[in-house]
PDB file of N, CA and C in Angstrom:
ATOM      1  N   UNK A   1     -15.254   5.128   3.297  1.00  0.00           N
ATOM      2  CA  UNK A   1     -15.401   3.699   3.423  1.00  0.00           C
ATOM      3  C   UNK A   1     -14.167   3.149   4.141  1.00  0.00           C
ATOM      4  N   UNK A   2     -14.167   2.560   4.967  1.00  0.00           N
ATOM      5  CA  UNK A   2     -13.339   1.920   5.610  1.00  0.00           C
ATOM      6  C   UNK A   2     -13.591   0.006   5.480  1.00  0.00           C
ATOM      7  N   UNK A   3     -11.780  -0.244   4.982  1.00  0.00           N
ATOM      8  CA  UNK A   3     -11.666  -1.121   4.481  1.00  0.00           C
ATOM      9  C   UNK A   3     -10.702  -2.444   5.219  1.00  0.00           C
ATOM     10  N   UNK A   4     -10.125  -1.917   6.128  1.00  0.00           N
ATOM     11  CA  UNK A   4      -9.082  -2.494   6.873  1.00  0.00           C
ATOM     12  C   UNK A   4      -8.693  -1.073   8.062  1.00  0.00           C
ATOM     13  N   UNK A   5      -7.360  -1.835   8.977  1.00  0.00           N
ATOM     14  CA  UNK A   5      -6.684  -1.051  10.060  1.00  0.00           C
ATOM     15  C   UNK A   5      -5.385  -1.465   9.754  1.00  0.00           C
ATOM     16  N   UNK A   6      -4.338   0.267   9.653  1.00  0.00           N
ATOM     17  CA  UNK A   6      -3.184  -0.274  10.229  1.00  0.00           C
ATOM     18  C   UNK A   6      -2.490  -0.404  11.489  1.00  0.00           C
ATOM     19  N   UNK A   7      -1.947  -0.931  11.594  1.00  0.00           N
ATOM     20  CA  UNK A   7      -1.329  -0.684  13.060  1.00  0.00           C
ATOM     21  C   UNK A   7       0.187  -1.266  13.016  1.00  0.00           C
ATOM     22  N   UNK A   8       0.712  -0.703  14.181  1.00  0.00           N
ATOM     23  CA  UNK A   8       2.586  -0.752  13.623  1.00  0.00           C
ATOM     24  C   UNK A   8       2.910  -0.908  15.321  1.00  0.00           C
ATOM     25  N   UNK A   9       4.020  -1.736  15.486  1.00  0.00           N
ATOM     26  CA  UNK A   9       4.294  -2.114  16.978  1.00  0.00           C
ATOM     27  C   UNK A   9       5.541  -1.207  17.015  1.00  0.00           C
ATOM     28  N   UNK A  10       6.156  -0.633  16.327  1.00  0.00           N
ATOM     29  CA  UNK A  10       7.021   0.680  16.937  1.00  0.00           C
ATOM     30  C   UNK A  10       6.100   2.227  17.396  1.00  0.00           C
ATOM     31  N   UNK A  11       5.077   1.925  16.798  1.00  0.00           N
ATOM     32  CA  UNK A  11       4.255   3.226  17.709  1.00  0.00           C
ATOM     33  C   UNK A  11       3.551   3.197  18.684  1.00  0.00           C
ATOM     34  N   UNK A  12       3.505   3.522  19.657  1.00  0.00           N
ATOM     35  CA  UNK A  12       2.333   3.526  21.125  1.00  0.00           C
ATOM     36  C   UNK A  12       0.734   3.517  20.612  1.00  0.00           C
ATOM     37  N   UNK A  13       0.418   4.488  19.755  1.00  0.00           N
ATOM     38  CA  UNK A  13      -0.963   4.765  19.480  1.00  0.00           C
ATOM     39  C   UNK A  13      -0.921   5.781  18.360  1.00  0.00           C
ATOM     40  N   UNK A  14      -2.438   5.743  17.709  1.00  0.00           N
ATOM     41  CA  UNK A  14      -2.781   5.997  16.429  1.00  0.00           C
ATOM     42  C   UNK A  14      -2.398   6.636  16.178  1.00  0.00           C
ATOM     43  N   UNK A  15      -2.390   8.139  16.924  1.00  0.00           N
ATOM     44  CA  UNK A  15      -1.946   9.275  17.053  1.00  0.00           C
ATOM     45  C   UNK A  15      -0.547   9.280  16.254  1.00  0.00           C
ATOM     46  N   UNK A  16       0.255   8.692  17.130  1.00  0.00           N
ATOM     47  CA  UNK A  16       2.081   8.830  16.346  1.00  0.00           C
ATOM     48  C   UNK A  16       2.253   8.088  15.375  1.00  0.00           C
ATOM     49  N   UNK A  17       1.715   7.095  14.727  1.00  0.00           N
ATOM     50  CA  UNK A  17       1.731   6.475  13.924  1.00  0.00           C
ATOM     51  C   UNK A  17       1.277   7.479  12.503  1.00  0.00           C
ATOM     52  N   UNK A  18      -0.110   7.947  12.781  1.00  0.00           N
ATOM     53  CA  UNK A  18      -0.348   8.953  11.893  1.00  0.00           C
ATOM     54  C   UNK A  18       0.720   9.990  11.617  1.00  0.00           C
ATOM     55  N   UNK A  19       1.423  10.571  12.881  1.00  0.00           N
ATOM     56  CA  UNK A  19       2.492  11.337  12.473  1.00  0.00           C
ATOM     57  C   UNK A  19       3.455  11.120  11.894  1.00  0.00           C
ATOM     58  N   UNK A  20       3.698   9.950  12.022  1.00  0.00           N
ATOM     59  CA  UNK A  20       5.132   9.429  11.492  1.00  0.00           C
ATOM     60  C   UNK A  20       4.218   8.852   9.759  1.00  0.00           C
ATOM     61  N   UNK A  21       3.490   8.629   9.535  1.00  0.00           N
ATOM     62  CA  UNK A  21       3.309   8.048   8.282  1.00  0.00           C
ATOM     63  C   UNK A  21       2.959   9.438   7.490  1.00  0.00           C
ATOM     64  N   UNK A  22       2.685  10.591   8.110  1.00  0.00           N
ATOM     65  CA  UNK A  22       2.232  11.940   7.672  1.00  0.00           C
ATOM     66  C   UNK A  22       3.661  12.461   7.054  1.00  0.00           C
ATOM     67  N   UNK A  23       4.763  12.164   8.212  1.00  0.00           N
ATOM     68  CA  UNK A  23       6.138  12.967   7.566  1.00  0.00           C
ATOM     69  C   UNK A  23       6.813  12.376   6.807  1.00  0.00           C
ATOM     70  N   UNK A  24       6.409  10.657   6.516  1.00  0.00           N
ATOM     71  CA  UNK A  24       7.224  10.058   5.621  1.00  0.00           C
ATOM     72  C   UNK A  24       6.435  10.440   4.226  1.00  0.00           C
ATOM     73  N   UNK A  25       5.266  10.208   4.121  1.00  0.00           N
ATOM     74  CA  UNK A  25       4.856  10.928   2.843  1.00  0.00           C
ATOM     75  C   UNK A  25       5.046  12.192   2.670  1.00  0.00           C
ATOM     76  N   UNK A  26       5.466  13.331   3.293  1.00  0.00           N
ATOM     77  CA  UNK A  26       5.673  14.296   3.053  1.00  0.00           C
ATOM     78  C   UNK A  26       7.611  14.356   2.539  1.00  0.00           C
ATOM     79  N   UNK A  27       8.281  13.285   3.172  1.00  0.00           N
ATOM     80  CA  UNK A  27       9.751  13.017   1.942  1.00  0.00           C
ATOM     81  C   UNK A  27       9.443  12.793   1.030  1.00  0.00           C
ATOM     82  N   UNK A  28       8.252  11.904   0.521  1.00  0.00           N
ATOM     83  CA  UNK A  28       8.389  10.939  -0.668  1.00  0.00           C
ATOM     84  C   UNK A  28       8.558  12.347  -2.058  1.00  0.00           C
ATOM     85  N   UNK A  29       9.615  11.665  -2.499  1.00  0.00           N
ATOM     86  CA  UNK A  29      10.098  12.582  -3.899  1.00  0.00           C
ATOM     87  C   UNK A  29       9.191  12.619  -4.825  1.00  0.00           C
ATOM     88  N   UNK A  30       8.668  11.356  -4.920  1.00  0.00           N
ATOM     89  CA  UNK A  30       7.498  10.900  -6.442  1.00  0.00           C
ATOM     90  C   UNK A  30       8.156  10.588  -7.467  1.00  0.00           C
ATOM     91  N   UNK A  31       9.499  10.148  -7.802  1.00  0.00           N
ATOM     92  CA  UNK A  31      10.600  10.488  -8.381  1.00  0.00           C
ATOM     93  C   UNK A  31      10.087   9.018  -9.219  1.00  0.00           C
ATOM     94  N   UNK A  32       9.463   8.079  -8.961  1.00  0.00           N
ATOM     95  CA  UNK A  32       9.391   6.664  -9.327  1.00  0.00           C
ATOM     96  C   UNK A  32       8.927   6.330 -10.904  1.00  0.00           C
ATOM     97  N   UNK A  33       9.047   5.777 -11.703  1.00  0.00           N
ATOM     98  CA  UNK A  33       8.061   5.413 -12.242  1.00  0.00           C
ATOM     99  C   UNK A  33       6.761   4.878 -12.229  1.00  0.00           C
ATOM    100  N   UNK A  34       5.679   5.320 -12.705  1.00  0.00           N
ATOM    101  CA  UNK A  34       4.091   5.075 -12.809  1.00  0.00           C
ATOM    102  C   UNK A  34       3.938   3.737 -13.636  1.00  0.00           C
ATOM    103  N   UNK A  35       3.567   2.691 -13.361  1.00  0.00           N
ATOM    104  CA  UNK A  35       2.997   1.582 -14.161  1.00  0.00           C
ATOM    105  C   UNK A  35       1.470   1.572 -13.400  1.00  0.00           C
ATOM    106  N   UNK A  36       0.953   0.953 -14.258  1.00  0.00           N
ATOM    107  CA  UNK A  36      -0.746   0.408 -14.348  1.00  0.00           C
ATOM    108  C   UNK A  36      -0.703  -0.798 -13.478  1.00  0.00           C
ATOM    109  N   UNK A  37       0.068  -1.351 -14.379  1.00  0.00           N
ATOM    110  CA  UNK A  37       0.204  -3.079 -13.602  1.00  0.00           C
ATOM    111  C   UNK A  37       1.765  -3.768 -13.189  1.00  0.00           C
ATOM    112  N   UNK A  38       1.602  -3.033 -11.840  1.00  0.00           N
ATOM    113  CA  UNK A  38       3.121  -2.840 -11.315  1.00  0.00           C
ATOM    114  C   UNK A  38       3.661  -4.770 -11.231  1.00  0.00           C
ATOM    115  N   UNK A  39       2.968  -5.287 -10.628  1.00  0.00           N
ATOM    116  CA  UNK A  39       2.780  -6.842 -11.090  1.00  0.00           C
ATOM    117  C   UNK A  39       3.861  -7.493 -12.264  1.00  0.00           C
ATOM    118  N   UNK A  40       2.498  -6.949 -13.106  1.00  0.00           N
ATOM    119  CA  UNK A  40       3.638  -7.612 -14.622  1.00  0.00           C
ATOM    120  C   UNK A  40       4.363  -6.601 -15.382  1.00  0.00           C
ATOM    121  N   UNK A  41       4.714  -5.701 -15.002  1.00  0.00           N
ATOM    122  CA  UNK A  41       5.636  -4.547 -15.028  1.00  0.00           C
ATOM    123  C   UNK A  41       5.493  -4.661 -16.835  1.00  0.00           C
ATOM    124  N   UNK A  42       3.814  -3.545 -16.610  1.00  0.00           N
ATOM    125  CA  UNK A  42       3.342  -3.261 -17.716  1.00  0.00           C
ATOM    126  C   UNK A  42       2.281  -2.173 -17.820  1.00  0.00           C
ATOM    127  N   UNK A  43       2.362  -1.302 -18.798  1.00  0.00           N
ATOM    128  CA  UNK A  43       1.615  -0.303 -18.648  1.00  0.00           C
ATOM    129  C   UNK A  43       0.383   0.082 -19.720  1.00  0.00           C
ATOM    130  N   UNK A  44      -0.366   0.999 -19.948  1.00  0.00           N
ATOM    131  CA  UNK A  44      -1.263   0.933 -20.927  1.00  0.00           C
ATOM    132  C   UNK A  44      -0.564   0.664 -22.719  1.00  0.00           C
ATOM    133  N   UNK A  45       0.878   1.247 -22.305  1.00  0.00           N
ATOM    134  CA  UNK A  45       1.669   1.526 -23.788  1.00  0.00           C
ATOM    135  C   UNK A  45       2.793   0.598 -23.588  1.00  0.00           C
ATOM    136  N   UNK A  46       2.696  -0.338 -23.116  1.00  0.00           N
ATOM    137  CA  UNK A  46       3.566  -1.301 -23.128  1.00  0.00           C
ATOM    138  C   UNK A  46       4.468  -1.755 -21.823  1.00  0.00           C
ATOM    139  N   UNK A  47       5.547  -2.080 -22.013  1.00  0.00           N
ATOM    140  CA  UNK A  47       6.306  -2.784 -20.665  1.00  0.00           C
ATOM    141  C   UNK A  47       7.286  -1.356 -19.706  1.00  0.00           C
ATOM    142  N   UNK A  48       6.762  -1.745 -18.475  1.00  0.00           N
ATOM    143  CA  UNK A  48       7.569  -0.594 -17.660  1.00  0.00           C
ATOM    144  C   UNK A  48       7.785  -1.216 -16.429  1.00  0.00           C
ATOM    145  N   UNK A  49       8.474  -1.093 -15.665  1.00  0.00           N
ATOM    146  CA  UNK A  49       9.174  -1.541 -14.464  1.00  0.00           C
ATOM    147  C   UNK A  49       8.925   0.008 -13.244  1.00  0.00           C
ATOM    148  N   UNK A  50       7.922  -0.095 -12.636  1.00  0.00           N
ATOM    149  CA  UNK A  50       7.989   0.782 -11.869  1.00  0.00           C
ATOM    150  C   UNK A  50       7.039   0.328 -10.732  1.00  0.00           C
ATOM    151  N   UNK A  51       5.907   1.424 -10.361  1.00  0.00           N
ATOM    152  CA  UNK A  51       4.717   1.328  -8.973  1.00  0.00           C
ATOM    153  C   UNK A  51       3.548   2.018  -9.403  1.00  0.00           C
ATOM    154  N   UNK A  52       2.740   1.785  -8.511  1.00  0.00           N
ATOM    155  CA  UNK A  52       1.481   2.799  -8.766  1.00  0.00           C
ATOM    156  C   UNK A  52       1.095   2.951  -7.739  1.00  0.00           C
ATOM    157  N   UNK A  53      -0.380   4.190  -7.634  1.00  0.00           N
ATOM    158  CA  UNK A  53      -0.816   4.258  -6.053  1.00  0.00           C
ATOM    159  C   UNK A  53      -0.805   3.561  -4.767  1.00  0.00           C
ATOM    160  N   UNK A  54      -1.534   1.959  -5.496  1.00  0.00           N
ATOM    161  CA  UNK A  54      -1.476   1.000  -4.501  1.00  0.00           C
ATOM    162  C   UNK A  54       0.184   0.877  -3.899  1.00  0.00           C
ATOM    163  N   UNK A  55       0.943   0.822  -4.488  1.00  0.00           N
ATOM    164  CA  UNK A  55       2.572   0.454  -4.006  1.00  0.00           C
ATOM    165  C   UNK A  55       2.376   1.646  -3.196  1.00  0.00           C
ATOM    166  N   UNK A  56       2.368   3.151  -3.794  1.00  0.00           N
ATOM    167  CA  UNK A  56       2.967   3.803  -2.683  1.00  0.00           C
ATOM    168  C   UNK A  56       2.102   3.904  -0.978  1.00  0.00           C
ATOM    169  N   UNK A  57       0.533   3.539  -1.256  1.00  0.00           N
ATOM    170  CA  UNK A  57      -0.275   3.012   0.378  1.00  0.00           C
ATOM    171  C   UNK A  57       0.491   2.088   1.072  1.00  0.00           C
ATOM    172  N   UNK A  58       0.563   1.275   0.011  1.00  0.00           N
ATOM    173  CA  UNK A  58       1.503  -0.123   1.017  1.00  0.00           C
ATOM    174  C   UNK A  58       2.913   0.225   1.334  1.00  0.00           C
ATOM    175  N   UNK A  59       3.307   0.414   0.438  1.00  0.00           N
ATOM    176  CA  UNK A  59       5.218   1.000   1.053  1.00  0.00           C
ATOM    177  C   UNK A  59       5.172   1.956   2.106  1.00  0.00           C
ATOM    178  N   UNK A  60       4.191   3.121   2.003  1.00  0.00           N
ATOM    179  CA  UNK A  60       4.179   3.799   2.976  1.00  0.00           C
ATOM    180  C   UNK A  60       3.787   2.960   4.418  1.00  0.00           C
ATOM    181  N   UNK A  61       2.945   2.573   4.058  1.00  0.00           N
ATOM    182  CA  UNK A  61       2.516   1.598   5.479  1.00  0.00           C
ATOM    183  C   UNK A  61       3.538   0.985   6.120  1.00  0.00           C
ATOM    184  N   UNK A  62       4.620   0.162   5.251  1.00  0.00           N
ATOM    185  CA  UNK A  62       5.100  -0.682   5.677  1.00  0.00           C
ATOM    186  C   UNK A  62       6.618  -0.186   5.902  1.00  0.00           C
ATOM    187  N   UNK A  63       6.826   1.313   5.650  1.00  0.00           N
ATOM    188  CA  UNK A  63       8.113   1.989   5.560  1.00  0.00           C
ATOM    189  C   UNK A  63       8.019   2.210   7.147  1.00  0.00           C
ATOM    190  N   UNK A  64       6.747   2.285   7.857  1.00  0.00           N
ATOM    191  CA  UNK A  64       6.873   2.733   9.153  1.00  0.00           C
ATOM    192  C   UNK A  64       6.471   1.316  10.049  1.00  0.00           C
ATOM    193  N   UNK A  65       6.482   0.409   9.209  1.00  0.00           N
ATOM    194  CA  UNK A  65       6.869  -0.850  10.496  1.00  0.00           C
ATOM    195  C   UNK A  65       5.153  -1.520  10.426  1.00  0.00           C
ATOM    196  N   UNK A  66       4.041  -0.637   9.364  1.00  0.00           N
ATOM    197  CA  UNK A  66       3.045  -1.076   9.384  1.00  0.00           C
ATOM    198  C   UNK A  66       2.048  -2.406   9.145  1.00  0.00           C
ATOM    199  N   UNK A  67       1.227  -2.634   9.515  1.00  0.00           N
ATOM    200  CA  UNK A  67       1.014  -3.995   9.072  1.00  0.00           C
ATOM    201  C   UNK A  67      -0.500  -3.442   8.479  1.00  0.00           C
ATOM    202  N   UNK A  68      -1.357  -3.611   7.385  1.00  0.00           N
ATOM    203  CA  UNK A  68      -2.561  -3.322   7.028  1.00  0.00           C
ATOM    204  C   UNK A  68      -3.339  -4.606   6.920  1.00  0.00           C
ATOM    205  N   UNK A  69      -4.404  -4.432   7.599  1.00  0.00           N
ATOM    206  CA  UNK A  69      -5.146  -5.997   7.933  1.00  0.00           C
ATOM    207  C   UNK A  69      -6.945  -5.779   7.447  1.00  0.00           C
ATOM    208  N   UNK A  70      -7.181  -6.234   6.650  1.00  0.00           N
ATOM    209  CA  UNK A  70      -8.594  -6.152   6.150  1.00  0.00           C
ATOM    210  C   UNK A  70      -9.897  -6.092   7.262  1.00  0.00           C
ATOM    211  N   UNK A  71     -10.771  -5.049   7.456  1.00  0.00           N
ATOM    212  CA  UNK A  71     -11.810  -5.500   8.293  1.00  0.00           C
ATOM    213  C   UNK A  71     -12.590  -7.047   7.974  1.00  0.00           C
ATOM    214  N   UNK A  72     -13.383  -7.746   8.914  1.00  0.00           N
ATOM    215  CA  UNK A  72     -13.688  -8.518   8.556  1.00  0.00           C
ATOM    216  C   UNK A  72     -15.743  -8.478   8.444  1.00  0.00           C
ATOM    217  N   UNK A  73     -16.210  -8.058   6.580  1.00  0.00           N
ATOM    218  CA  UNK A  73     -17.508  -7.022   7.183  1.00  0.00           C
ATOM    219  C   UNK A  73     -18.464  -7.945   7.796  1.00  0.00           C
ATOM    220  N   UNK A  74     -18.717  -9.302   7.290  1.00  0.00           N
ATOM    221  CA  UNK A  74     -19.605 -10.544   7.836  1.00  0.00           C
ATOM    222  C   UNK A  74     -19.178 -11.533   7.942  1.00  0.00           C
ATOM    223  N   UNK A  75     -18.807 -11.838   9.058  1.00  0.00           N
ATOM    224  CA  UNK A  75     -18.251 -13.286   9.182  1.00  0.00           C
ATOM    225  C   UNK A  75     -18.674 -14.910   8.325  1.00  0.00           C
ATOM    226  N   UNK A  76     -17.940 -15.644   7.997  1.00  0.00           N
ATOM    227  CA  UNK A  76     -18.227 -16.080   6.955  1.00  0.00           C
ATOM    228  C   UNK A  76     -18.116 -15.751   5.327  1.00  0.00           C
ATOM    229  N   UNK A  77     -18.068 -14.513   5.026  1.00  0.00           N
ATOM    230  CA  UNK A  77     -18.332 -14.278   3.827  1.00  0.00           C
ATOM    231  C   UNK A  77     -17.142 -14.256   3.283  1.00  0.00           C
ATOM    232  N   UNK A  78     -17.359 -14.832   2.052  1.00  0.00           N
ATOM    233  CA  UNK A  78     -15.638 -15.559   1.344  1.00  0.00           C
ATOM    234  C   UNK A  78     -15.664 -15.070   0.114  1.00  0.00           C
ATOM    235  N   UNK A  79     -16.676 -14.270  -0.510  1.00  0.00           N
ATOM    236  CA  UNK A  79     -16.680 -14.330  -1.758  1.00  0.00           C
ATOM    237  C   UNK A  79     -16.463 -12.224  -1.868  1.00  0.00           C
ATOM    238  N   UNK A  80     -16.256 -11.533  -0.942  1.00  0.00           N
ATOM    239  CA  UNK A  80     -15.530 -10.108  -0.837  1.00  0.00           C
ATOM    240  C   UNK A  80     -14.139 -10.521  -1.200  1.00  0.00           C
ATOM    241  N   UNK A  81     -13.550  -9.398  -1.790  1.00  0.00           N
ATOM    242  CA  UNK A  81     -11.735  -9.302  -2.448  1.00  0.00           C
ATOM    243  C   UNK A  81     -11.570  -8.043  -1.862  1.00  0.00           C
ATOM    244  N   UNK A  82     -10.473  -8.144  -0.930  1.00  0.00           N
ATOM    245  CA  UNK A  82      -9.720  -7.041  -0.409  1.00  0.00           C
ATOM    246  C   UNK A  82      -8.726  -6.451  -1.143  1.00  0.00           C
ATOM    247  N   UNK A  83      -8.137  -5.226  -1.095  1.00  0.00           N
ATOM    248  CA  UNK A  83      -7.296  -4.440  -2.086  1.00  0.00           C
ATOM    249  C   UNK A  83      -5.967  -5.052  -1.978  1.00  0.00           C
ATOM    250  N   UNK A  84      -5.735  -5.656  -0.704  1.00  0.00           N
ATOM    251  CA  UNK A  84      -5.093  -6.345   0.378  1.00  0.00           C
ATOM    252  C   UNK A  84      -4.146  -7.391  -0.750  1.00  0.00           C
ATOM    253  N   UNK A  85      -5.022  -8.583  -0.798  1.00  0.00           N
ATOM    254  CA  UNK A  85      -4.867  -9.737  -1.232  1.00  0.00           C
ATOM    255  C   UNK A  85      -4.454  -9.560  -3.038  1.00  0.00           C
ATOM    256  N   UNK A  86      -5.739  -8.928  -3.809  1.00  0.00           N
ATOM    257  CA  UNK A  86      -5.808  -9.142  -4.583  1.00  0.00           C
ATOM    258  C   UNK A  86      -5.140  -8.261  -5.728  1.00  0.00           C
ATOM    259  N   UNK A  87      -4.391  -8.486  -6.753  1.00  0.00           N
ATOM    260  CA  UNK A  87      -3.396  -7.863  -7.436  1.00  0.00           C
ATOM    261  C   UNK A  87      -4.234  -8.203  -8.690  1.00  0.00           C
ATOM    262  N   UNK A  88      -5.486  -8.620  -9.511  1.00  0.00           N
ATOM    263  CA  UNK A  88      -5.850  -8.624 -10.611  1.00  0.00           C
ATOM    264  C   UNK A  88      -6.882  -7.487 -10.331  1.00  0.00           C
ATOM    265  N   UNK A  89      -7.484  -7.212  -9.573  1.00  0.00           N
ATOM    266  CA  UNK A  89      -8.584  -5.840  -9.360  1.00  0.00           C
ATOM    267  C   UNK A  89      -7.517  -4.850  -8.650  1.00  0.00           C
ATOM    268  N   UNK A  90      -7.136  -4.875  -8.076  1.00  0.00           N
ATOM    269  CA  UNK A  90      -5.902  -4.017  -7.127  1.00  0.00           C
ATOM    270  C   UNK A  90      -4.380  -4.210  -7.202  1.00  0.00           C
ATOM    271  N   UNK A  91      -3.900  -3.674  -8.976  1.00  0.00           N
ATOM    272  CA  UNK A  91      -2.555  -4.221  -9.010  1.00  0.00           C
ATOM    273  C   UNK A  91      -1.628  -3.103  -7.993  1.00  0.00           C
ATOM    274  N   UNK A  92      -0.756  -3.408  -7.927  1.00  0.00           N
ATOM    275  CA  UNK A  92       0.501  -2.513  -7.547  1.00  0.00           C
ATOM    276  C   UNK A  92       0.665  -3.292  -5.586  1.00  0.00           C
ATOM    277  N   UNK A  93      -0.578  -3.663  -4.879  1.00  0.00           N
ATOM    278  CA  UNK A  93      -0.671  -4.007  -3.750  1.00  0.00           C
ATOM    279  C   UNK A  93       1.092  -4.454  -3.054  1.00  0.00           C
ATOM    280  N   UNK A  94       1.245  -5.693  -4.056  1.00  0.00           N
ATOM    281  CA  UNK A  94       2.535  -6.896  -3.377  1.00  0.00           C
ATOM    282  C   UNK A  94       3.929  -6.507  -4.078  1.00  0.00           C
ATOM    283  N   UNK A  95       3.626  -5.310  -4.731  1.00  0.00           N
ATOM    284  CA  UNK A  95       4.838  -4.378  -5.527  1.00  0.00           C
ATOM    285  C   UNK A  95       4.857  -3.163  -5.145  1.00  0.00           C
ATOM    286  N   UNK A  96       5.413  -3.101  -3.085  1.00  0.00           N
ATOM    287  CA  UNK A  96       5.497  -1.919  -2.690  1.00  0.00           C
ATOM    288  C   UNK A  96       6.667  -0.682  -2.818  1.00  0.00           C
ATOM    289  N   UNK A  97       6.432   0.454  -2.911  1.00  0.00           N
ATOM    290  CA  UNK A  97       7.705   1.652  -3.115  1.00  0.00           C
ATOM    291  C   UNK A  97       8.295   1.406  -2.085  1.00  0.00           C
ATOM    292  N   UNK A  98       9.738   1.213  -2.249  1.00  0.00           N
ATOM    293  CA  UNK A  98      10.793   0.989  -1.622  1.00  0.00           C
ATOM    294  C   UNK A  98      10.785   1.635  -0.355  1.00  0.00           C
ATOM    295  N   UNK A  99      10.891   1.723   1.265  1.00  0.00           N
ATOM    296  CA  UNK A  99      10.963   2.007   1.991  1.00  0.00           C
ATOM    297  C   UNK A  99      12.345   3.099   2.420  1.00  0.00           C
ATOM    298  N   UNK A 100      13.029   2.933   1.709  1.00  0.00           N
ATOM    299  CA  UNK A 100      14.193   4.063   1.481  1.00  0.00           C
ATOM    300  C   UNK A 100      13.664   5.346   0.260  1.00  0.00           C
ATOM    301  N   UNK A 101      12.311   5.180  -0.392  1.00  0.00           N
ATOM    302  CA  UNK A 101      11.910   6.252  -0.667  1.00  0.00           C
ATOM    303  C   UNK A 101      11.141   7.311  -0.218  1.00  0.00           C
ATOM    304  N   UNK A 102      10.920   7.045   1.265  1.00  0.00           N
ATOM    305  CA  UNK A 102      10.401   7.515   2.414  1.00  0.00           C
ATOM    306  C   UNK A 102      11.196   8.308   3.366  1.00  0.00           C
TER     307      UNK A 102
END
């Protein structure tokens, strides 16, 4: 399913972009803490201060200069929630892994 495009103005084309977002996840330590709801820095067992999947898509994205932009599937239609925007169905999104963990 395709949900959005990234695209990054330090790379020429898809191609190097993929490479470069391929070798930065291949640094990432994993070293972070796991929260549920990176947001309200809270987890199933109580309060934690860390990230989750969504952080590390977006940090990665954005460790390489990325920008991730939602497709748009029918014009007009207002009532779709992108992973993008929304942090109560898609927490961790606007609480990305640090770009120096890359």
């Amino acid at each position: 399913m395709v949900v959005g495009y990234v695209e990054s103005p330090l790379y020429p084309d898809a191609n190097t972009l993929w490479g470069a977002l391929t070798a930065a996840a291949s640094a990432y330590d994993n070293g972070l803490t796991y929260c549920l709801f990176p947001e309200l820095n809270q987890s199933l067992i109580g309060s934690c201060n860390g990230h989750n999947s969504n952080s590390y898509a977006m940090g990665l994205i954005k460790s390489r200069g990325g920008v991730a932009t939602p497709l748009s599937i029918m014009p007009g239609m207002t009532s779709l929630v992108h992973p993008i925007t929304n942090t109560t169905i898609y927490p961790g999104v606007h609480k990305y892994v640090p770009s120096s963990e890359f």
